[in-house]
C-alpha atoms as a PDB file:
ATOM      1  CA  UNK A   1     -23.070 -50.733  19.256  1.00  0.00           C
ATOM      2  CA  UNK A   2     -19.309 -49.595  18.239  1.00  0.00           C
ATOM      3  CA  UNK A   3     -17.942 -47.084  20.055  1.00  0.00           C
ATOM      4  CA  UNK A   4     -15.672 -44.803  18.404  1.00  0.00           C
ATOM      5  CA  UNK A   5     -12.410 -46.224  20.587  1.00  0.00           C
ATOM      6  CA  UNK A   6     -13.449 -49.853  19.341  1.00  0.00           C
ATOM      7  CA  UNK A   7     -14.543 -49.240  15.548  1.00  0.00           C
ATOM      8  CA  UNK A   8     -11.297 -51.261  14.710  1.00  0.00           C
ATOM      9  CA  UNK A   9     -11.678 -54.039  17.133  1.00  0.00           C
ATOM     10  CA  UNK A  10     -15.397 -55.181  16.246  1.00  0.00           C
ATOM     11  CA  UNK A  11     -14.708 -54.718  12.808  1.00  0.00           C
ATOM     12  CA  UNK A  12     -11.461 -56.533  12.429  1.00  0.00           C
ATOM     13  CA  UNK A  13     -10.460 -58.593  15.355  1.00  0.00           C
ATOM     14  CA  UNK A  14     -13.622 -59.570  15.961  1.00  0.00           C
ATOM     15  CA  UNK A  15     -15.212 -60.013  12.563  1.00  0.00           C
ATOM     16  CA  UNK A  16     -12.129 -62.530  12.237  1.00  0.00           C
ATOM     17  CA  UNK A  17     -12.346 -64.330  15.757  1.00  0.00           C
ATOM     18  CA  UNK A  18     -16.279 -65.001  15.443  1.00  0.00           C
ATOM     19  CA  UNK A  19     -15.852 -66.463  11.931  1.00  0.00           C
ATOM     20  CA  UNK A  20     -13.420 -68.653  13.345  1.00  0.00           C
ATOM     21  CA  UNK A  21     -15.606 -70.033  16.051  1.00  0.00           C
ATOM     22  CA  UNK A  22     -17.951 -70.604  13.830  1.00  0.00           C
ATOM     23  CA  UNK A  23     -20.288 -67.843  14.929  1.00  0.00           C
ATOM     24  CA  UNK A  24     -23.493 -68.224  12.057  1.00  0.00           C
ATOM     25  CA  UNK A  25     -24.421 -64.435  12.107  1.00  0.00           C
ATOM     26  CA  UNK A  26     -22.263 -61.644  13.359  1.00  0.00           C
ATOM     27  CA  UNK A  27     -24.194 -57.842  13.390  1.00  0.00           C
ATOM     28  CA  UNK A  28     -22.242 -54.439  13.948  1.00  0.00           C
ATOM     29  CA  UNK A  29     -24.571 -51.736  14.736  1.00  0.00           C
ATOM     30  CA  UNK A  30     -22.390 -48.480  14.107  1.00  0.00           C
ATOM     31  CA  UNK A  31     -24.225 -45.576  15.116  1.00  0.00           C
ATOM     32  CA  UNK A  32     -21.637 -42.904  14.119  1.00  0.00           C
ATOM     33  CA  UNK A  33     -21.441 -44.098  10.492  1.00  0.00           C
ATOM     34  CA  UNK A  34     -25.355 -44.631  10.906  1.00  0.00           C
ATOM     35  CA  UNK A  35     -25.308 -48.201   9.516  1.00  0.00           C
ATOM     36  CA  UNK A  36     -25.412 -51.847  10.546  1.00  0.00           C
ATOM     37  CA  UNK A  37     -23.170 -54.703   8.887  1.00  0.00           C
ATOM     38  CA  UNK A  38     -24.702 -58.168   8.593  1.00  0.00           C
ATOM     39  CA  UNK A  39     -21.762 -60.763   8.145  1.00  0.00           C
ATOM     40  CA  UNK A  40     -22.947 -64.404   7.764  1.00  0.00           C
ATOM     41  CA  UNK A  41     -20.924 -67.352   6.572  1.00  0.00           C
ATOM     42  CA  UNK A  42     -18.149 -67.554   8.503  1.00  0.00           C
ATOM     43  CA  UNK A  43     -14.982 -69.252   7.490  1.00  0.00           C
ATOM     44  CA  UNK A  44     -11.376 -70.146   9.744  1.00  0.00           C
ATOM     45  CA  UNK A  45     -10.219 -66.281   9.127  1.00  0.00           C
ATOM     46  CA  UNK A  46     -13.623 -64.277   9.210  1.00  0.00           C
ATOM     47  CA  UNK A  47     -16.493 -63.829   7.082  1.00  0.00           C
ATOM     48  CA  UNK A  48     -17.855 -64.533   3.449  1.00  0.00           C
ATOM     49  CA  UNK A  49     -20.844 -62.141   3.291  1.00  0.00           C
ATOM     50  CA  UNK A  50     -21.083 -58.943   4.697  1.00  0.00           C
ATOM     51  CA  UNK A  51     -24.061 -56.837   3.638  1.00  0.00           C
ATOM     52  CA  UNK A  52     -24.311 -53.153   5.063  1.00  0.00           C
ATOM     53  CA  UNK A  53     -27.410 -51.758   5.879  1.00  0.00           C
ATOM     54  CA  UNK A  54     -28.355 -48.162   6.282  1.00  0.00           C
ATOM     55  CA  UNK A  55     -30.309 -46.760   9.360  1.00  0.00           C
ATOM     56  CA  UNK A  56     -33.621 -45.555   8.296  1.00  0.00           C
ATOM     57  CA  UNK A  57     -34.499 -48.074   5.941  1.00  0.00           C
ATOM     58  CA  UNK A  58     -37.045 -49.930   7.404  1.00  0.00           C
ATOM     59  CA  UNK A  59     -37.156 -52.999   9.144  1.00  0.00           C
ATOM     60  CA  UNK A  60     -34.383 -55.742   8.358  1.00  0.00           C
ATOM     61  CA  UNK A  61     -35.301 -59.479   9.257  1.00  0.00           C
ATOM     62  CA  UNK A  62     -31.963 -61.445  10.337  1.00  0.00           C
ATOM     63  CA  UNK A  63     -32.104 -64.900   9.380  1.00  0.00           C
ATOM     64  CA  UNK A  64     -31.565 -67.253  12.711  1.00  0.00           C
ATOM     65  CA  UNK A  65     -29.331 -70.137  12.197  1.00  0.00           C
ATOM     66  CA  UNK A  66     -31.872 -72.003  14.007  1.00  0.00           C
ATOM     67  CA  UNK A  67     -34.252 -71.291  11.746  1.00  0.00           C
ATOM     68  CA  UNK A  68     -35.812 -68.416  13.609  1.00  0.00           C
ATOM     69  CA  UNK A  69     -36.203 -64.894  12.434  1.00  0.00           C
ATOM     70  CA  UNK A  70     -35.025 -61.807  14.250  1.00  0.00           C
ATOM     71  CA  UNK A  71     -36.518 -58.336  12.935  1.00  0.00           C
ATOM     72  CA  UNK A  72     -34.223 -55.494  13.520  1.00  0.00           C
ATOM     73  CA  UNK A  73     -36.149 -52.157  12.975  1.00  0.00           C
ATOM     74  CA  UNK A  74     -33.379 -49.783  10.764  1.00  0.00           C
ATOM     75  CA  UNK A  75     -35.837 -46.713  11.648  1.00  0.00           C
ATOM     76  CA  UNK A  76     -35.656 -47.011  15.469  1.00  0.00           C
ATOM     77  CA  UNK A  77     -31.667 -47.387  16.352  1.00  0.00           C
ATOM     78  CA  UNK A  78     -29.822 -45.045  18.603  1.00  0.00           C
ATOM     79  CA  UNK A  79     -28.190 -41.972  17.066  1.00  0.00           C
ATOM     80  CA  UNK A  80     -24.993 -40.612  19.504  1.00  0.00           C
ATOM     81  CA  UNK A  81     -25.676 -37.017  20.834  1.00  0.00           C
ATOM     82  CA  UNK A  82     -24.368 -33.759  19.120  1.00  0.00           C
ATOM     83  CA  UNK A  83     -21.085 -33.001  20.283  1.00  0.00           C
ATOM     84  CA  UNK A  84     -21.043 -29.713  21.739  1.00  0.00           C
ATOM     85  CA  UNK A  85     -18.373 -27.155  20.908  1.00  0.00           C
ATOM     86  CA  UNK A  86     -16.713 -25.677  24.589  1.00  0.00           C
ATOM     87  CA  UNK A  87     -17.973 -22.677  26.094  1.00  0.00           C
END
């Protein structure tokens, strides 16, 4: 999940190092912008394909590059807690 602090890191130097290495599938789960980003064919300076998903949109099956697939369930992700104002 992406902590507020580190939004720009696993978006950007990350997205970018992991496509470099040749990582097949590379998933952000943001909980504060209630989505999760699916990048797959990675390059030498990040990603092709990104495709955003929405949370509460049913289940998303993740393609495997090993030919397995992995079923992430958009309905069931972590929300972050209210913020409460001070007292």
């Amino acid at each position: 999940m992406v902590p507020v602090s580190s939004a720009r890191k696993d978006y950007d130097d990350c997205t970018a190092k992991y496509g470099r290495y040749g990582i097949p599938i590379y998933l952000v789960v943001d909980p504060y912008a209630a989505e999760v980003v699916v990048h797959t064919q990675p390059t030498g300076t990040g990603y092709i394909a990104a495709h955003t998903h929405k949370y509460g949109t049913g289940k998303l099956p993740v393609d495997l590059a090993d030919g397995r697939t992995f079923t992430l369930d958009l309905d069931e992700l972590p929300r972050p807690e209210p913020e409460t104002g001070a007292h």
